[in-house]
N, C-alpha and C. Protein backbone atom coordinates (compact mmCIF):
# COMPACT_ATOMS: atom_id res chain seq x y z
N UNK A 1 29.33 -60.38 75.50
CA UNK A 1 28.06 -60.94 75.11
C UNK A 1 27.28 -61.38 76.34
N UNK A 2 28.12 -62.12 76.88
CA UNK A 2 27.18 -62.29 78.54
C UNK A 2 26.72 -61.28 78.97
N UNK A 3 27.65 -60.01 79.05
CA UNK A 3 26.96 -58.59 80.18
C UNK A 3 25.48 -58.29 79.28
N UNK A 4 25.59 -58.61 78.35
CA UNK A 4 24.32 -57.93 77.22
C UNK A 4 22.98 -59.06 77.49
N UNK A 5 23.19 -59.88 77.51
CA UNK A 5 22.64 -61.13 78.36
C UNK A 5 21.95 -60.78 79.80
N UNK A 6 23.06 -60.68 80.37
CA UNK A 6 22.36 -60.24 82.03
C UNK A 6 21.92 -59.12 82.10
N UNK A 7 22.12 -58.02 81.37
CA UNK A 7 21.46 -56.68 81.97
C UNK A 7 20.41 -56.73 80.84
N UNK A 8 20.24 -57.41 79.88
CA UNK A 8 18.95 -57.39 79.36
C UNK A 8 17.97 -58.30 80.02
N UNK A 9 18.29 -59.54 80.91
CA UNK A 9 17.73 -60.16 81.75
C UNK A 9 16.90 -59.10 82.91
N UNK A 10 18.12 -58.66 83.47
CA UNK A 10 17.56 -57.47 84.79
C UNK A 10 16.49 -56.80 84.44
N UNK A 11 16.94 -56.11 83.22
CA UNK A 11 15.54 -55.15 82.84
C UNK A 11 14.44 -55.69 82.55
N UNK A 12 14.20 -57.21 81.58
CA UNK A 12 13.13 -57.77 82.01
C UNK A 12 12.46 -57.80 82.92
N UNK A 13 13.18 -58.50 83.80
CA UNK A 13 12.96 -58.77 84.99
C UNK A 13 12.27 -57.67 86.10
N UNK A 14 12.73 -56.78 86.00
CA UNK A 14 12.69 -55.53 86.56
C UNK A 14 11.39 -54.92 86.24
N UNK A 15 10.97 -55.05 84.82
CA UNK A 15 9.82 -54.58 84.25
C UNK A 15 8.29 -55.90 84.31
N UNK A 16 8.68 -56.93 84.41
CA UNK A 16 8.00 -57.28 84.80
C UNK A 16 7.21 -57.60 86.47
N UNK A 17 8.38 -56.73 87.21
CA UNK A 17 7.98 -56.71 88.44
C UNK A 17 7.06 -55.87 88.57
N UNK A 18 7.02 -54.02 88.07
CA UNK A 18 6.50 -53.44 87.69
C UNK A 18 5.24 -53.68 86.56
N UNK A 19 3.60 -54.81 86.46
CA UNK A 19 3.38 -54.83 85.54
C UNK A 19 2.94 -53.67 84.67
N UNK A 20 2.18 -52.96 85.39
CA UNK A 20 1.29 -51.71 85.22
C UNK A 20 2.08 -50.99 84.48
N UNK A 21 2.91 -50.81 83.97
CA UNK A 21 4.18 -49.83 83.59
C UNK A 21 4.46 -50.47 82.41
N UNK A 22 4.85 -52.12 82.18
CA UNK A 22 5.22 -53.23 81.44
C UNK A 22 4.61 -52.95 79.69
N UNK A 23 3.65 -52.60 79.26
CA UNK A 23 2.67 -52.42 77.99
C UNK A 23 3.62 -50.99 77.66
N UNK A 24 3.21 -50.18 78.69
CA UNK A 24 3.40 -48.92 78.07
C UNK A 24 4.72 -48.60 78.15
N UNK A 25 5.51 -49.20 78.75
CA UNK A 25 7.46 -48.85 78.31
C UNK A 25 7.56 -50.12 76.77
N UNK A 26 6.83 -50.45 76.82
CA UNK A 26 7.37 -51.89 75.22
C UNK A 26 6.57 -51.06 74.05
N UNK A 27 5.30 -50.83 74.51
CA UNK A 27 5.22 -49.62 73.23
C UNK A 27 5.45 -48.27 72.74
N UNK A 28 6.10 -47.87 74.26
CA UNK A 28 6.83 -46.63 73.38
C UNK A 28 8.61 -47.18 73.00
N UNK A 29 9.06 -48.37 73.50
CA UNK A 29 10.13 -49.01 72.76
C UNK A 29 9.66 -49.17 71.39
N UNK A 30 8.37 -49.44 71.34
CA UNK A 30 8.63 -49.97 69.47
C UNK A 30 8.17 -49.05 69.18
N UNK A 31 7.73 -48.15 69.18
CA UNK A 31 7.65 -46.57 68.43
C UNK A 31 8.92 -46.10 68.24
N UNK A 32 9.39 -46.00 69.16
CA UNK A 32 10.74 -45.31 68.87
C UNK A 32 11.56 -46.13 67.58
N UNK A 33 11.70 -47.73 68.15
CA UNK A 33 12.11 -48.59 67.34
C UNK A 33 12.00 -48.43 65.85
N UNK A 34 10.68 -48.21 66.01
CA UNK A 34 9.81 -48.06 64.78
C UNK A 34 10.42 -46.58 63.68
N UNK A 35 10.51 -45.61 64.66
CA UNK A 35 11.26 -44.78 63.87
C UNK A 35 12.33 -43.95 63.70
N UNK A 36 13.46 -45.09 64.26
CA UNK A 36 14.71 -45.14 63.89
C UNK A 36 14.97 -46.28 62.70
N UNK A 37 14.19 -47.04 62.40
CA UNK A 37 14.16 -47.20 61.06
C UNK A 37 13.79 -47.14 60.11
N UNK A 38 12.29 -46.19 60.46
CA UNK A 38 12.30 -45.36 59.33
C UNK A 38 12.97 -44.35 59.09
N UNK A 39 13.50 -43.35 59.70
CA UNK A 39 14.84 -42.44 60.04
C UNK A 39 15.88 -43.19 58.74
N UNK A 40 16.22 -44.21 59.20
CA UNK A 40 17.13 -44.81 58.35
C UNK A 40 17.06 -44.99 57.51
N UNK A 41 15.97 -45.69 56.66
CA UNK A 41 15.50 -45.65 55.54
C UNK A 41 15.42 -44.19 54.93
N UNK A 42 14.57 -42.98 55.77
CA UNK A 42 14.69 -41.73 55.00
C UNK A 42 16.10 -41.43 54.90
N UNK A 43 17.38 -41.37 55.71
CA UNK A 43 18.60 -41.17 55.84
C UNK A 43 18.71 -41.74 53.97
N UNK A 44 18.87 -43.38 54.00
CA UNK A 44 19.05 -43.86 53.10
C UNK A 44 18.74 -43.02 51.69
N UNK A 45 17.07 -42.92 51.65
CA UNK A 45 16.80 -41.90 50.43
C UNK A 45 18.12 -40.89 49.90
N UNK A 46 17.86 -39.90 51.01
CA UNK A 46 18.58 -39.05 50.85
C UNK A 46 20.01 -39.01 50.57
N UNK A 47 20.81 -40.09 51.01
CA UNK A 47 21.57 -40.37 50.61
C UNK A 47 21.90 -40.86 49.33
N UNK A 48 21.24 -41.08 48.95
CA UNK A 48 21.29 -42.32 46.70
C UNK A 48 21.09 -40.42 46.34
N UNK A 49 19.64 -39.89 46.67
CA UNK A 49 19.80 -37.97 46.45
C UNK A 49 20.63 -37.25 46.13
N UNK A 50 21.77 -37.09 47.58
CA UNK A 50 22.78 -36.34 46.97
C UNK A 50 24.30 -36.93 46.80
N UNK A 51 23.94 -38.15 46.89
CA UNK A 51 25.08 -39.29 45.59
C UNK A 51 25.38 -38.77 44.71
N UNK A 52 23.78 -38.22 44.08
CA UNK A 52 24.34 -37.84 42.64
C UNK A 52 24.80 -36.29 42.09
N UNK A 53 24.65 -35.50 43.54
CA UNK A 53 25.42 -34.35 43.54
C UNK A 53 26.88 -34.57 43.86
N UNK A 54 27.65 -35.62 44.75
CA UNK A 54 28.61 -36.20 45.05
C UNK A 54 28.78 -35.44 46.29
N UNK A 55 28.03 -35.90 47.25
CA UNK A 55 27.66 -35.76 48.69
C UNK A 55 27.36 -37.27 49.11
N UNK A 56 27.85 -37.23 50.41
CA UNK A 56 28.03 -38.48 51.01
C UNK A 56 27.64 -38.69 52.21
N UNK A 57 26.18 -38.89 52.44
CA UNK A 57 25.59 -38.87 54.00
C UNK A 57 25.85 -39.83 54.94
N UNK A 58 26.18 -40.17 55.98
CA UNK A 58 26.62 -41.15 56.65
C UNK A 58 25.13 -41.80 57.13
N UNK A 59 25.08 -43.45 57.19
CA UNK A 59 24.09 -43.68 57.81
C UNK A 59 24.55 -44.28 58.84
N UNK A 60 24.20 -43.94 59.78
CA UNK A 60 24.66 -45.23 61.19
C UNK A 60 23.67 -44.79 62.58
N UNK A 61 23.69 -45.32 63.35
CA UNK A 61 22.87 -45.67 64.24
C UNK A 61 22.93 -43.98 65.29
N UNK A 62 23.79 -43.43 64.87
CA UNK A 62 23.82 -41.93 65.45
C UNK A 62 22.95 -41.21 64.90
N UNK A 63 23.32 -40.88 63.23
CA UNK A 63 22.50 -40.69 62.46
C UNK A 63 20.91 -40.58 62.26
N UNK A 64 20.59 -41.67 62.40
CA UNK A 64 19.28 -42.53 63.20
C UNK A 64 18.41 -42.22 64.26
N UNK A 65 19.34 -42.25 64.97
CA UNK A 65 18.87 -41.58 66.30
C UNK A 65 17.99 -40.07 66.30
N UNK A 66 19.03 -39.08 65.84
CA UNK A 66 18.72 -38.08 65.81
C UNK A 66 18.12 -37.65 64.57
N UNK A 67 17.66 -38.27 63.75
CA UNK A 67 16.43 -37.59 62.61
C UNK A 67 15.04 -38.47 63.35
N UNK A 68 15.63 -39.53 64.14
CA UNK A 68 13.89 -40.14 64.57
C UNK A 68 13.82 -39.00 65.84
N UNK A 69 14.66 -38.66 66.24
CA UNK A 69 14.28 -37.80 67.50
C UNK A 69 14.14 -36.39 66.86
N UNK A 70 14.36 -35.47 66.38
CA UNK A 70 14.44 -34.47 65.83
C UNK A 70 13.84 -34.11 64.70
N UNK A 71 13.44 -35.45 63.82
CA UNK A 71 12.37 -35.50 62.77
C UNK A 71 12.86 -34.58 61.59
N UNK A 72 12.20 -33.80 60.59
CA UNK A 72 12.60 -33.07 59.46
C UNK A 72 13.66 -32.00 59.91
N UNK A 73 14.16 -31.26 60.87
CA UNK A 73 15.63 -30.30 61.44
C UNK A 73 16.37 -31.42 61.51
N UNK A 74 16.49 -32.46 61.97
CA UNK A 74 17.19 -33.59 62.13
C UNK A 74 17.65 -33.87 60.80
N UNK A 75 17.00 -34.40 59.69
CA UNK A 75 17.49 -34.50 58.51
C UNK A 75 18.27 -32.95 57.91
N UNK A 76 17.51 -32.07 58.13
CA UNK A 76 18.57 -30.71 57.67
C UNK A 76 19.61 -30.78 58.24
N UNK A 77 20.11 -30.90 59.62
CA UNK A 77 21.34 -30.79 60.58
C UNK A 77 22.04 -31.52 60.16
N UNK A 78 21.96 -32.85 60.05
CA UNK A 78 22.82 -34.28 59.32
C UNK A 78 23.45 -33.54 58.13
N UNK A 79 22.31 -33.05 56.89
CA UNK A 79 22.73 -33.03 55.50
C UNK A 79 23.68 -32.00 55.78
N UNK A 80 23.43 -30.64 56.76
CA UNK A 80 23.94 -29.99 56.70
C UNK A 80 25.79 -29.80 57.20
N UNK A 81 25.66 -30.67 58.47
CA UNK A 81 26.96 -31.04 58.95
C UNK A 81 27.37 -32.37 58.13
N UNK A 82 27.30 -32.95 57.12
CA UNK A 82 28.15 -33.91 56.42
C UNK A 82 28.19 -32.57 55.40
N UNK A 83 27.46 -31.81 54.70
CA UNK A 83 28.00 -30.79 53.70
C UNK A 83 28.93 -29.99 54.12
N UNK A 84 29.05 -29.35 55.14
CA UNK A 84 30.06 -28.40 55.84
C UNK A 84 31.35 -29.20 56.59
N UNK A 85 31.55 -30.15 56.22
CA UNK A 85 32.54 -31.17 57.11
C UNK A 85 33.28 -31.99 55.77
């Protein structure tokens, strides 16, 4: 818990040395932020979806990741590797 502490300190720190830079790395953090949980939430949908086929999508922060980064192939790839697995 401390190391998570200090190296989130540094990077503050770090970024505020840099201001000019400071706005535009925090708002593409909360974009992203922003949609890895909506990612999750769509994950979620889809998951109660094919519940009721008796398919079982995993949600977790991997998951997440890669439908906010990869967007609608992202959700096919997931459904598709928890169906084939």
């Amino acid at each position: 818990m401390k190391l998570i502490i200090i190296g989130g300190s540094l990077v503050l720190l770090l970024l505020l040395m840099f201001r000019k830079s400071f706005s535009g790395v925090i708002e593409g953090l909360s974009i992203f932020l922003f949609r890895i949980g909506f990612s999750v939430l769509l994950l979620f949908g889809v998951h109660l979806l094919l519940g009721l086929a008796g398919y079982a999508i995993p949600i977790n922060l991997f998951t997440g990741t890669v439908v906010a980064v990869l967007g609608v192939p992202g959700i096919v790839s997931v459904v598709a590797i928890s169906i084939f697995i």
